[in-house]
C-alpha atoms as a PDB file:
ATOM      1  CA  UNK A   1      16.666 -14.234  10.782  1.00  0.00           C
ATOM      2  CA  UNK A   2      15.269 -13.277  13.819  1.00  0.00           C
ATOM      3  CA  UNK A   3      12.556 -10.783  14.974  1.00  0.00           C
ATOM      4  CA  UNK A   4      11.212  -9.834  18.565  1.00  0.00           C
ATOM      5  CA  UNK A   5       7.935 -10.091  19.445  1.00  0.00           C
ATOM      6  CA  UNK A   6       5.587  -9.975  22.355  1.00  0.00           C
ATOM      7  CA  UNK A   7       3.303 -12.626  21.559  1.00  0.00           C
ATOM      8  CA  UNK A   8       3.274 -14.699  25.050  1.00  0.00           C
ATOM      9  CA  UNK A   9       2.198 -17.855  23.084  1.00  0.00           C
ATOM     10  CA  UNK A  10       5.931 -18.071  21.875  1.00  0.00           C
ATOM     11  CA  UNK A  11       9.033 -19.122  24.138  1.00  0.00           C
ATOM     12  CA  UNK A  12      11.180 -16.004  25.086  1.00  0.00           C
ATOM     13  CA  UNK A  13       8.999 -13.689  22.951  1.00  0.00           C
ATOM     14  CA  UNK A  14      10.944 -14.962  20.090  1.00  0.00           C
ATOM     15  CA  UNK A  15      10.105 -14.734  16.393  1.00  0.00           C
ATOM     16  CA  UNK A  16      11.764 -17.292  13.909  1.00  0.00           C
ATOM     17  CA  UNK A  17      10.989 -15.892  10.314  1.00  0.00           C
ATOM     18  CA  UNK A  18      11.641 -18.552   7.600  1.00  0.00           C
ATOM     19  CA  UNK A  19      13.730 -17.118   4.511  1.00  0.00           C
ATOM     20  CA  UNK A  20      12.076 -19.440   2.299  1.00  0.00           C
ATOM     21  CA  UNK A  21       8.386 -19.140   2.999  1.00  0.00           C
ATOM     22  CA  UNK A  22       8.863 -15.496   3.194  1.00  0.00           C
ATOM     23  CA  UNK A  23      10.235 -15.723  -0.566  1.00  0.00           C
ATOM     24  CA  UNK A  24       7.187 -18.013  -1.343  1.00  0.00           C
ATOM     25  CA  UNK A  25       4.715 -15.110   0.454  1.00  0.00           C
ATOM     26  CA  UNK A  26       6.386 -12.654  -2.006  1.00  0.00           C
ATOM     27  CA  UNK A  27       6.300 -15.047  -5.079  1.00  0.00           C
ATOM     28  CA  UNK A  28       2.256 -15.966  -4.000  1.00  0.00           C
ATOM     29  CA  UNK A  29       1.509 -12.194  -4.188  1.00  0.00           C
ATOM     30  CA  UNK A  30       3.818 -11.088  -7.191  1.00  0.00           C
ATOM     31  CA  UNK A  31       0.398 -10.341  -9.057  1.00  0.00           C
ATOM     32  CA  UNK A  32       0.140  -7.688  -6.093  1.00  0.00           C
ATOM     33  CA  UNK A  33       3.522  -6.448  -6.538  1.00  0.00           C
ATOM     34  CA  UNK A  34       3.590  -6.446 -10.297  1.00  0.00           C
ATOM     35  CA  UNK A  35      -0.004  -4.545 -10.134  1.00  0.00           C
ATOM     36  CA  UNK A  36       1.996  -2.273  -7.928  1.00  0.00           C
ATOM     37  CA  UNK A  37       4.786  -1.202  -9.608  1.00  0.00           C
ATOM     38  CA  UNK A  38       2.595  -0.395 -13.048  1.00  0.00           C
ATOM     39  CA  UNK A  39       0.159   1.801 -10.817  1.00  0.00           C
ATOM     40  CA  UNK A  40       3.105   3.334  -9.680  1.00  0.00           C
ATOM     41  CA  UNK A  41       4.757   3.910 -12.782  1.00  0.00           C
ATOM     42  CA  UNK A  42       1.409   4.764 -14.407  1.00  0.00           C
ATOM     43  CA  UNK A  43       1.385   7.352 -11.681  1.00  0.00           C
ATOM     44  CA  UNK A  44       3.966   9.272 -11.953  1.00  0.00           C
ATOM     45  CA  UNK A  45       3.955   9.558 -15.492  1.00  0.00           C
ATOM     46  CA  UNK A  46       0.828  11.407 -15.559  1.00  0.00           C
ATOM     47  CA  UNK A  47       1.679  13.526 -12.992  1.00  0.00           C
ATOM     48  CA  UNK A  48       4.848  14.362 -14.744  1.00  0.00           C
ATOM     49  CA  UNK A  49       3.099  14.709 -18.235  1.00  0.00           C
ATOM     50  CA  UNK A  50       0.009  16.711 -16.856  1.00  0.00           C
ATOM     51  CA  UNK A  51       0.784  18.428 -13.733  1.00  0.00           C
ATOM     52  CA  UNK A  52       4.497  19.407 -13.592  1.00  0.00           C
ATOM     53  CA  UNK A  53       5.309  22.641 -15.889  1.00  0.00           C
ATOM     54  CA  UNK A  54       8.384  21.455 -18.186  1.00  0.00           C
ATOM     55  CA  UNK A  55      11.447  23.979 -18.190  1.00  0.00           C
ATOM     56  CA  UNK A  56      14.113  24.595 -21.036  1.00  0.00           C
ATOM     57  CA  UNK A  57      17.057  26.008 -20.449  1.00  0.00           C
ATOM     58  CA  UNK A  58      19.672  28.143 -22.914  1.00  0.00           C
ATOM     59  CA  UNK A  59      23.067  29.446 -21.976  1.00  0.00           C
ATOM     60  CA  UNK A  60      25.845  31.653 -23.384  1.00  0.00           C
ATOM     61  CA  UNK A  61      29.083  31.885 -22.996  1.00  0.00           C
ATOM     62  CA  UNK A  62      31.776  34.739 -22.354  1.00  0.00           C
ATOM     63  CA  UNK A  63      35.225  34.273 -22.360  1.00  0.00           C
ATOM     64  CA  UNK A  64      36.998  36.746 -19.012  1.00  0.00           C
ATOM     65  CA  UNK A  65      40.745  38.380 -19.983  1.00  0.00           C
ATOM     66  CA  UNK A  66      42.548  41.020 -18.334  1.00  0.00           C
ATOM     67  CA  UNK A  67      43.350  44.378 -20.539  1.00  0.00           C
ATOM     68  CA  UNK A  68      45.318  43.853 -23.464  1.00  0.00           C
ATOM     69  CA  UNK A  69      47.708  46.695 -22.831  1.00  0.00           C
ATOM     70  CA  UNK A  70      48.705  44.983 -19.513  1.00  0.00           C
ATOM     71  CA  UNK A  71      53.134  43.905 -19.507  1.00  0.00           C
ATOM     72  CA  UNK A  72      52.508  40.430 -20.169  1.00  0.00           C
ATOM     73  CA  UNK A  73      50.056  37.956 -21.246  1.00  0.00           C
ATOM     74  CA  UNK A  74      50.844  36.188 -17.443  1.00  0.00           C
ATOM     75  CA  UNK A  75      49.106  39.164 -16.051  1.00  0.00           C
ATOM     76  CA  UNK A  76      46.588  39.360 -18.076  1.00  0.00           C
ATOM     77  CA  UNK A  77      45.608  35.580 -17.499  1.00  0.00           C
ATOM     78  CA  UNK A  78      45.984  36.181 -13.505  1.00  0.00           C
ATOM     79  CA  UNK A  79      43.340  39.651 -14.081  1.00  0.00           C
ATOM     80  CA  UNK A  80      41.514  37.336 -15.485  1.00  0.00           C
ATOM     81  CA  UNK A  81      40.898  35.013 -13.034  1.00  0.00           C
ATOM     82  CA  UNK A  82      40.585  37.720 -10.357  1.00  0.00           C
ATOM     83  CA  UNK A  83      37.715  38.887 -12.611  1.00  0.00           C
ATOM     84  CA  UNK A  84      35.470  35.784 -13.289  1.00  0.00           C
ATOM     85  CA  UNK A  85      34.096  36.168  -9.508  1.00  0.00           C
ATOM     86  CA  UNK A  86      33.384  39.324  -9.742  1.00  0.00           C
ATOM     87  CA  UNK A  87      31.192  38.635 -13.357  1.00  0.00           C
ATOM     88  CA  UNK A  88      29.494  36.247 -11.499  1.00  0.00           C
ATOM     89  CA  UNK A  89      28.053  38.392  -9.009  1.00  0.00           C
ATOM     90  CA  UNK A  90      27.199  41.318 -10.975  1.00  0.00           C
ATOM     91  CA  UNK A  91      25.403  38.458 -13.252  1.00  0.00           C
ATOM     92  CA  UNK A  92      22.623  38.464 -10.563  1.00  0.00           C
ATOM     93  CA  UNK A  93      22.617  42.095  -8.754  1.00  0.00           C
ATOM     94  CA  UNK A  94      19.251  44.071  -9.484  1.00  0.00           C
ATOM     95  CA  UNK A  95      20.300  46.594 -11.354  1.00  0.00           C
ATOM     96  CA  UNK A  96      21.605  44.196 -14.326  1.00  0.00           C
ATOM     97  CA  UNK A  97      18.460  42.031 -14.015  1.00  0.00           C
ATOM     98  CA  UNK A  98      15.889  44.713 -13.606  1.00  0.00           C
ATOM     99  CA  UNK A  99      17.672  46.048 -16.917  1.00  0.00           C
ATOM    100  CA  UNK A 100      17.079  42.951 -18.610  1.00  0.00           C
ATOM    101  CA  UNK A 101      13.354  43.069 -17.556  1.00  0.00           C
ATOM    102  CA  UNK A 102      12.623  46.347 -18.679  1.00  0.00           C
ATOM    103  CA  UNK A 103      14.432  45.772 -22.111  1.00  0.00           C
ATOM    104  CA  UNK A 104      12.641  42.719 -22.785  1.00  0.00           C
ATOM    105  CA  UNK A 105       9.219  44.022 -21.214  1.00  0.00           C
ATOM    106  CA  UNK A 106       8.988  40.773 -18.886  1.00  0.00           C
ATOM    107  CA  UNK A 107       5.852  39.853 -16.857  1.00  0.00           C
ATOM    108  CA  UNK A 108       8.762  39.457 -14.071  1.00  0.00           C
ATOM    109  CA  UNK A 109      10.018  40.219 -10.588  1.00  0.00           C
ATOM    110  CA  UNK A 110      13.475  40.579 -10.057  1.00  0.00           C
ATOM    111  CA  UNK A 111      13.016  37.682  -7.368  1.00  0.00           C
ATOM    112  CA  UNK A 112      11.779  35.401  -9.736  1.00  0.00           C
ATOM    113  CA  UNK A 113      14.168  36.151 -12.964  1.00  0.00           C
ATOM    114  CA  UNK A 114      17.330  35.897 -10.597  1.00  0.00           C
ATOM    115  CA  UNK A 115      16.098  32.432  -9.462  1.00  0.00           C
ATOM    116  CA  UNK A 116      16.069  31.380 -13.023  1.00  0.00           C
ATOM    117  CA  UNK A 117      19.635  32.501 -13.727  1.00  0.00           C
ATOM    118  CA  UNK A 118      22.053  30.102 -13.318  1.00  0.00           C
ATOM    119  CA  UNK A 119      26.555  31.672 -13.922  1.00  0.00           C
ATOM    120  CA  UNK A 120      28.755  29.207 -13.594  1.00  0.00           C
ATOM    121  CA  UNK A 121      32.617  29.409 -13.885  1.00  0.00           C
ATOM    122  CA  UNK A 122      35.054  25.695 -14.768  1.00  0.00           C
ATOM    123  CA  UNK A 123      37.492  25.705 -13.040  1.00  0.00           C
ATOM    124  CA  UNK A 124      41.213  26.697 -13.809  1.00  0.00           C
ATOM    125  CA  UNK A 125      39.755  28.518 -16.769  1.00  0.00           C
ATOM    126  CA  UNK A 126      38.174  32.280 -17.900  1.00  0.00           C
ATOM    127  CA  UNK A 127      34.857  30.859 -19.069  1.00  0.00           C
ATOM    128  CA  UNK A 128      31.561  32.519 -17.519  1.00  0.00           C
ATOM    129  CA  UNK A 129      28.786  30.142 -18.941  1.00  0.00           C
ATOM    130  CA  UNK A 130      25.485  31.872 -17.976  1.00  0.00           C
ATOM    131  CA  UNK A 131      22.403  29.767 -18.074  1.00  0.00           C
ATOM    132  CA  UNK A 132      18.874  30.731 -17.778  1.00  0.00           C
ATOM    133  CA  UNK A 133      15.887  28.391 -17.190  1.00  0.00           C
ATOM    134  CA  UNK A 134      11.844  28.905 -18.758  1.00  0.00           C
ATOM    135  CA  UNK A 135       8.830  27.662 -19.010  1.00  0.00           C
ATOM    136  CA  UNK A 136       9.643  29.186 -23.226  1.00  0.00           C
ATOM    137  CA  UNK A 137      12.165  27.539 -24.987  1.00  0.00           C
ATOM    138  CA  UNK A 138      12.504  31.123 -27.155  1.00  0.00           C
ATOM    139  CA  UNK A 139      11.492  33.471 -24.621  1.00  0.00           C
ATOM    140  CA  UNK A 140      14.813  31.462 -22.312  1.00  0.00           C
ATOM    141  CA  UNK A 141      17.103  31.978 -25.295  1.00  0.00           C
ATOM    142  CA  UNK A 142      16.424  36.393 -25.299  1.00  0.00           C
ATOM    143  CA  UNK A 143      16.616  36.801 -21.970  1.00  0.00           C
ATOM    144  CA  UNK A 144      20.394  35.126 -21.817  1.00  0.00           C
ATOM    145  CA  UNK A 145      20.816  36.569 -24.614  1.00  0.00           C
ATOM    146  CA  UNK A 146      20.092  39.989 -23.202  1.00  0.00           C
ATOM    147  CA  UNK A 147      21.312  39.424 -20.109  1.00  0.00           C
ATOM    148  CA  UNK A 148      25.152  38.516 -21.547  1.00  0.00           C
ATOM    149  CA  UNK A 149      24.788  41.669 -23.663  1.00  0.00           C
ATOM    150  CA  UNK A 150      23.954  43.847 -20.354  1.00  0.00           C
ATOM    151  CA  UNK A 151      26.362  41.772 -18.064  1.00  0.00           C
ATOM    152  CA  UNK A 152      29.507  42.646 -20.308  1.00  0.00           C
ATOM    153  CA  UNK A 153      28.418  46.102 -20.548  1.00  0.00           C
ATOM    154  CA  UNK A 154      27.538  46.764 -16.959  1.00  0.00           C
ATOM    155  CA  UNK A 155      31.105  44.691 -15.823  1.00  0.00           C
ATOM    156  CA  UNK A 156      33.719  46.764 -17.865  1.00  0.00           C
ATOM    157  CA  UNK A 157      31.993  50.027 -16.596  1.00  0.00           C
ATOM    158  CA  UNK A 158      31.619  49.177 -13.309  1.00  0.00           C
ATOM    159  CA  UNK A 159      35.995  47.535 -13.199  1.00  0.00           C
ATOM    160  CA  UNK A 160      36.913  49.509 -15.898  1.00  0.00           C
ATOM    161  CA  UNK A 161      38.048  46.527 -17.591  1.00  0.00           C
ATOM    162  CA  UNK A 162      38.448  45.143 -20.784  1.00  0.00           C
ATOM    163  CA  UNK A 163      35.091  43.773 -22.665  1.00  0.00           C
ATOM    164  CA  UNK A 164      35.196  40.269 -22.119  1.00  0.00           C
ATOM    165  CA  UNK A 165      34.298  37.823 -25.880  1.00  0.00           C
ATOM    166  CA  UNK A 166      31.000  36.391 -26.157  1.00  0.00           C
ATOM    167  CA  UNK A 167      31.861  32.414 -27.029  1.00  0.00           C
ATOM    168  CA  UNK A 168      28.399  30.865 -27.370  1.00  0.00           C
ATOM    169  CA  UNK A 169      25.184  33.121 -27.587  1.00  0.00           C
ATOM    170  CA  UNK A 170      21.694  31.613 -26.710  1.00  0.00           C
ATOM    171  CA  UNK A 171      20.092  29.034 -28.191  1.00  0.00           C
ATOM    172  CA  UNK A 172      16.373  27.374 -28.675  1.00  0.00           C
ATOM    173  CA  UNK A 173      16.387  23.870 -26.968  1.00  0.00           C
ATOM    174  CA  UNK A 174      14.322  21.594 -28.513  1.00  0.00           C
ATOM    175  CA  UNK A 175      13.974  19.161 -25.305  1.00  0.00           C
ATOM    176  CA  UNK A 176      13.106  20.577 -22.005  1.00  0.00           C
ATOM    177  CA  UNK A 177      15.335  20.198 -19.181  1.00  0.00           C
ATOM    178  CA  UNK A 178      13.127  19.336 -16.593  1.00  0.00           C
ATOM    179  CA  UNK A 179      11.112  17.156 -15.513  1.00  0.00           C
ATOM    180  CA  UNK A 180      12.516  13.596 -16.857  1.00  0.00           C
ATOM    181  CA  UNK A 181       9.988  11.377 -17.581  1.00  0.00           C
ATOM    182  CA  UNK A 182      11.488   8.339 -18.128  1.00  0.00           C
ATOM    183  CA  UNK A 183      13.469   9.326 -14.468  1.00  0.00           C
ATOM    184  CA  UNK A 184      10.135   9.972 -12.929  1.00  0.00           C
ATOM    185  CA  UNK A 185       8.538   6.916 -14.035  1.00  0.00           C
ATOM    186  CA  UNK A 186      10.986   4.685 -12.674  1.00  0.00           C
ATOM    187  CA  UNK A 187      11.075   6.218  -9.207  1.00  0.00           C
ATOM    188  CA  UNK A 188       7.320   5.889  -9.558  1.00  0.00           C
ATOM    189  CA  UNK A 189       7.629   2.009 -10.469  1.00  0.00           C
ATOM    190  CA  UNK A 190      10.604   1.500  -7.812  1.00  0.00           C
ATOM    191  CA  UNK A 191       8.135   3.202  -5.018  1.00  0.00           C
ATOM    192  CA  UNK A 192       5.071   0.894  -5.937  1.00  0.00           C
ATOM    193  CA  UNK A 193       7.294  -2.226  -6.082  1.00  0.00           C
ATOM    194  CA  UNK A 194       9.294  -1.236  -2.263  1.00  0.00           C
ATOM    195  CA  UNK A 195       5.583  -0.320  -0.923  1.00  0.00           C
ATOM    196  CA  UNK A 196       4.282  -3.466  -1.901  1.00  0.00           C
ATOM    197  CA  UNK A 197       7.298  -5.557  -0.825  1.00  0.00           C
ATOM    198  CA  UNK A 198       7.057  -4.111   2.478  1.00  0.00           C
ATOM    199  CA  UNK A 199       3.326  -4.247   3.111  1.00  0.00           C
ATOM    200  CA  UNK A 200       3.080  -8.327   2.020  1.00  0.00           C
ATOM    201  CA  UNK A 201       6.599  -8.928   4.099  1.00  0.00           C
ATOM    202  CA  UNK A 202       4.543  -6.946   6.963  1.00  0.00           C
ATOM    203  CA  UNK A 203       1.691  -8.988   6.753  1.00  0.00           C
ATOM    204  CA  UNK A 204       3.646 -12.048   6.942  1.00  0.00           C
ATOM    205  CA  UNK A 205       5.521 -11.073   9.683  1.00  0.00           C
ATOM    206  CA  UNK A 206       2.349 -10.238  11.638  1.00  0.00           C
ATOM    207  CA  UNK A 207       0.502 -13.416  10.773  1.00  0.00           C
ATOM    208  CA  UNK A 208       0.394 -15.704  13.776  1.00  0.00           C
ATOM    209  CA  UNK A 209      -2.638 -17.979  12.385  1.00  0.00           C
ATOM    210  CA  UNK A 210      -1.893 -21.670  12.580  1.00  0.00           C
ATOM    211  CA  UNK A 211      -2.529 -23.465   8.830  1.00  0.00           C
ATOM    212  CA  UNK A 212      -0.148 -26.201   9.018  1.00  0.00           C
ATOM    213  CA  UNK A 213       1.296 -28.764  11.160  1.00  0.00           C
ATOM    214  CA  UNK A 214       4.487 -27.332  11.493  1.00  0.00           C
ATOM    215  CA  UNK A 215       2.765 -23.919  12.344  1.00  0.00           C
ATOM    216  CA  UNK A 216       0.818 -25.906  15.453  1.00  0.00           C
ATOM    217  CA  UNK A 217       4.880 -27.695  16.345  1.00  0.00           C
ATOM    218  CA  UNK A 218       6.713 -24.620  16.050  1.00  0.00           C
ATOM    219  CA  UNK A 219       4.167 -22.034  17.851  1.00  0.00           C
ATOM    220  CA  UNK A 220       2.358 -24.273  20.450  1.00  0.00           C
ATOM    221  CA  UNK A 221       4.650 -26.742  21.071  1.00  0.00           C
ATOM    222  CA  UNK A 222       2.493 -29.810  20.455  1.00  0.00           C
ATOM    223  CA  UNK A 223       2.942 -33.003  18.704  1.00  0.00           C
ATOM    224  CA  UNK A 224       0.271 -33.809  15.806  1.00  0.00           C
ATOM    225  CA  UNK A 225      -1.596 -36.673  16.175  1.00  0.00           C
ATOM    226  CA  UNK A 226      -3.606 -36.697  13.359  1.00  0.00           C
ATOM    227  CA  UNK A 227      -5.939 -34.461  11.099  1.00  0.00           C
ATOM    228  CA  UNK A 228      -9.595 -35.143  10.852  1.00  0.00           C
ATOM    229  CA  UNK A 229     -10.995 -33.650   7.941  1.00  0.00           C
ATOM    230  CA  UNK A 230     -14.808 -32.470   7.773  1.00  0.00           C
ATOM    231  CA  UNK A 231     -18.009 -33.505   5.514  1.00  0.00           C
ATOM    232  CA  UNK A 232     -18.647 -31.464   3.089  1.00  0.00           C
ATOM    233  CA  UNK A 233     -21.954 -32.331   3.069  1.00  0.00           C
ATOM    234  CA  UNK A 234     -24.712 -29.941   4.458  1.00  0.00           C
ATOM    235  CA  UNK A 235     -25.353 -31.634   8.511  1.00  0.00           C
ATOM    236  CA  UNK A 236     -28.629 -31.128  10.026  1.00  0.00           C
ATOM    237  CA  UNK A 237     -27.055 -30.651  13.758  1.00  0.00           C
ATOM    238  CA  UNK A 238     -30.734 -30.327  16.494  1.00  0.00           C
ATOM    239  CA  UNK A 239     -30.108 -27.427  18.882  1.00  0.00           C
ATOM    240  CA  UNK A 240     -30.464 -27.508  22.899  1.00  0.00           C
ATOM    241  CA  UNK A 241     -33.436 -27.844  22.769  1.00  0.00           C
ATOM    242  CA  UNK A 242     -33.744 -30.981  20.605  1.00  0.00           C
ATOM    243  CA  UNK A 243     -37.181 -29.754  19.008  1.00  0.00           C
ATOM    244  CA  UNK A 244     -35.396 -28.012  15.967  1.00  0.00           C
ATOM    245  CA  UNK A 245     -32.654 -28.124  13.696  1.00  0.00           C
ATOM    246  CA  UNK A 246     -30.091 -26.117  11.871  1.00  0.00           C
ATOM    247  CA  UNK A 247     -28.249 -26.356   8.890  1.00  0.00           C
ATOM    248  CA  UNK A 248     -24.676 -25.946   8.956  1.00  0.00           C
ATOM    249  CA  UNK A 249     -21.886 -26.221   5.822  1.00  0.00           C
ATOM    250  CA  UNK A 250     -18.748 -27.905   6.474  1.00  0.00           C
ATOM    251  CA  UNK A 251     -15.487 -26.913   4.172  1.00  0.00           C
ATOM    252  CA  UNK A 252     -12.328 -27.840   4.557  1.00  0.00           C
ATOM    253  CA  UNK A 253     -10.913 -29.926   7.222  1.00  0.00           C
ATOM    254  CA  UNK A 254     -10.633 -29.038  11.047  1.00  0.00           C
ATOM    255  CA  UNK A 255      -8.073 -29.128  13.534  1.00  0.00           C
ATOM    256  CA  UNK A 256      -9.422 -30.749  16.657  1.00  0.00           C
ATOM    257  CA  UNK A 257      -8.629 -30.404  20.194  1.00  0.00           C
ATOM    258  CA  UNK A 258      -7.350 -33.063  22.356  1.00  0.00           C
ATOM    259  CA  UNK A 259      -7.858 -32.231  26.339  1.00  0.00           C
ATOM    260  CA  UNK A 260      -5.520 -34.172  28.506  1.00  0.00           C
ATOM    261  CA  UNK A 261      -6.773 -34.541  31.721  1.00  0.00           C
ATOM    262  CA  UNK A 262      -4.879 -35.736  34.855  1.00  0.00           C
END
């Protein structure tokens, strides 16, 4: 793999990154990572438990059929059909929601009730499922429940229709909807584990230091000779001036500089 760089110290500006020490890099800081990913985790499950509202949800059902008296059970399937569009929109006009605000004495604006109703129609068939979404488990289940009982109502007035069936009334969930938790969590773990991954594969990438042999080969270009390693004994080294001295502590070993001279 191959990265570009503009680091004059290395031929053609050229970057050689090493698969295998940048698995090691990874594997040296997999404390980091692992710390990480729990933070993360840890993170977004308290947000989700403390800071984000949960919302149930409870939906009805109504079952869309032409007139009864129509010539043939065809046409009433094909009215039908015609007709499930047509439920859906009047689902969500003001009138019918401002009804079912009133009714139910709602701290509400039409604006926010509509956003919370949810009509959907599978296809190739006469079902209206109509779904509404609350902070309340209960107070979700009597406004559907209302609102299926004003939307059948309103419709057949308004088309002069037959009165569709109700399938399904509301119901109490005992599980909210939304957030997920366990969903959360791991998109808080997986975002803690790519951060990390990225930042230590950064800071690899970025490192030009020279701690090896085959760091001083491949970026200067120069044969080793040898390594002389350093005391790591306290030296008393005397200054310029040769009337004083100062302490100095030696670790590890140094790299020392040969000067060729012509």
């Amino acid at each position: 793999m191959e990265l570009i760089n503009n680091n004059p110290g290395l031929k053609n500006d050229e970057i050689r990154i090493n698969l295998i020490e940048l698995f090691y890099a990874l594997l040296h800081k997999m404390k980091v990572i692992i710390f990480a990913v729990i933070l993360g985790a840890a993170a977004a499950f308290t947000v989700t438990k403390i800071l984000i509202t949960p919302m149930y949800s409870s939906s009805s059902m109504i079952y869309i059929v032409g007139d009864s008296l129509d010539v043939s059970f065809l046409v009433n399937m094909e009215v039908g059909t015609a007709l499930t569009a047509d439920y859906q929109m009047i689902a969500t006009s003001r009138p019918v929601v401002d009804q079912v605000i009133e009714n139910l004495e709602l701290d509400m604006t039409y604006e926010n009730l509509e956003k919370a109703i949810e009509v959907t129609n599978t296809t190739d068939t006469h079902i209206l499922k109509i779904t509404v979404s609350d902070s309340d488990a209960e107070r979700a289940k009597r406004i559907v429940d209302e609102l299926t009982v004003i939307l059948i109502d309103t419709a057949a007035e308004v088309m002069d229709s037959a009165k569709p069936n109700i399938i399904q009334n509301g119901y109490v969930s005992q599980y909210p909807d939304s957030p997920s938790i366990m969903k959360n969590t791991f998109l808080g773990a997986l975002a803690g584990f790519i951060i990390s991954c990225v930042s230590v594969i950064s800071a690899f990438i970025m490192n030009d230091t020279i701690n090896t042999e085959e760091d001083i080969e491949k970026y200067l270009g120069l044969n080793m000779l040898g390594v002389i390693p350093k005391s790591e004994k306290d030296d008393h080294i005397p200054d310029s001036g040769g009337k004083k001295t100062r302490k100095k502590k030696h670790q590890g070993a140094s790299v020392c500089r040969l000067h060729l001279k012509n």
